[in-house]
Protein backbone atom coordinates (compact mmCIF):
# COMPACT_ATOMS: atom_id res chain seq x y z
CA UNK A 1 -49.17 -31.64 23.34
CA UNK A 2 -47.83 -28.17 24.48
CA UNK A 3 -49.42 -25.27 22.84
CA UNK A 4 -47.16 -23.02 20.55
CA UNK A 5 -44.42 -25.34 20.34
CA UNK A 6 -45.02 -26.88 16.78
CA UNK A 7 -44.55 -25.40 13.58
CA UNK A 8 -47.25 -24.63 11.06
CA UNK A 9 -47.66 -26.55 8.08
CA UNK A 10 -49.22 -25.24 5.03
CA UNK A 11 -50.17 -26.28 1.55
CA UNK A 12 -47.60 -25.82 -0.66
CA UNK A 13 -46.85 -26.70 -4.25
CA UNK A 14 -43.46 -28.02 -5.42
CA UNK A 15 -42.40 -27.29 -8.96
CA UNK A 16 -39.42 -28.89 -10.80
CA UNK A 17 -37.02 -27.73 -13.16
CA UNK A 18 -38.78 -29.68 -16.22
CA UNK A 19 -42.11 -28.22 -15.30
CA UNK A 20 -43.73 -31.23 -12.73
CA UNK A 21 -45.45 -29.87 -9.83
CA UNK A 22 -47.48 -31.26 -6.90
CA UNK A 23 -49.20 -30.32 -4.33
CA UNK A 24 -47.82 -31.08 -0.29
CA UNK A 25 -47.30 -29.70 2.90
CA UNK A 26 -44.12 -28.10 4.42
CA UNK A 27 -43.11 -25.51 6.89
CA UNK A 28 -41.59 -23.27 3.91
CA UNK A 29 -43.51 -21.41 1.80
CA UNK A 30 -42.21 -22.59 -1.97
CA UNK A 31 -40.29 -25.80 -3.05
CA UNK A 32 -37.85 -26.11 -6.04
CA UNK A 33 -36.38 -29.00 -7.06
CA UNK A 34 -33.62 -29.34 -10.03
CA UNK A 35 -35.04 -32.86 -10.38
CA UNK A 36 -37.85 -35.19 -9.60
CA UNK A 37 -38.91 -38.37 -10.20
CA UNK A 38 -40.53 -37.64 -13.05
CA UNK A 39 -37.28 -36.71 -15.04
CA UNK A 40 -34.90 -38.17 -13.07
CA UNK A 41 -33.12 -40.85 -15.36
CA UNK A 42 -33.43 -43.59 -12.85
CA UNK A 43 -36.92 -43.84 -12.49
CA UNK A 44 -37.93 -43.12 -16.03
CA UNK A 45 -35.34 -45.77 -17.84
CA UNK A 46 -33.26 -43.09 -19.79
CA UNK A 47 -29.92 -43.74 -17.76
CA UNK A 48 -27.19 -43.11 -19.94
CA UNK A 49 -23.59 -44.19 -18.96
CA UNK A 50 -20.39 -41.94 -19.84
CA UNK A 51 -17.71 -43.57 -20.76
CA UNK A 52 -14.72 -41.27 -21.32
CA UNK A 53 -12.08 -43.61 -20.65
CA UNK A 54 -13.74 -47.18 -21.21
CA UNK A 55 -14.15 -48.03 -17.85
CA UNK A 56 -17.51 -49.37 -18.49
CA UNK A 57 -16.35 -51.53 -21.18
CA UNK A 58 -13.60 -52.41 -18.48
CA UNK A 59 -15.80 -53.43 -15.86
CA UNK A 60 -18.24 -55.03 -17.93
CA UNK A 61 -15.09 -57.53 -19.65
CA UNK A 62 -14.51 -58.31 -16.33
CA UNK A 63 -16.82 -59.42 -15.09
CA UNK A 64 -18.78 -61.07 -17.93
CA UNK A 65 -20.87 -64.05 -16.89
CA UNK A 66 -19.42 -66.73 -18.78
């Protein structure tokens, strides 16, 4: 490998927006994240669908297993 060419990676910790943070390595000096996968609703089961118009309830008539 050529000398000089690659950056430097250092220890960094990443902190979230709820208050999660971790420890991993980066080229930048500080990570933020507005969400992780600790809050995110996806991975912790607290998905919530909004349904301003009933398009849920639409979609959901629809196709309705039978």
């Amino acid at each position: 490998m050529k000398e000089g060419i690659h950056p430097d990676y250092k220890t960094v910790t990443v902190s979230c927006a709820c208050g999660e943070s971790f420890v991993t390595r980066s080229t930048k000096d500080t990570l933020k994240l507005d969400i992780c996968s600790v809050c995110h609703p996806f991975y912790t089961g607290k998905q919530k669908l909004i349904d301003t118009e009933g398009r849920v309830d639409k979609f959901r008539k629809k196709y309705k297993k039978a």
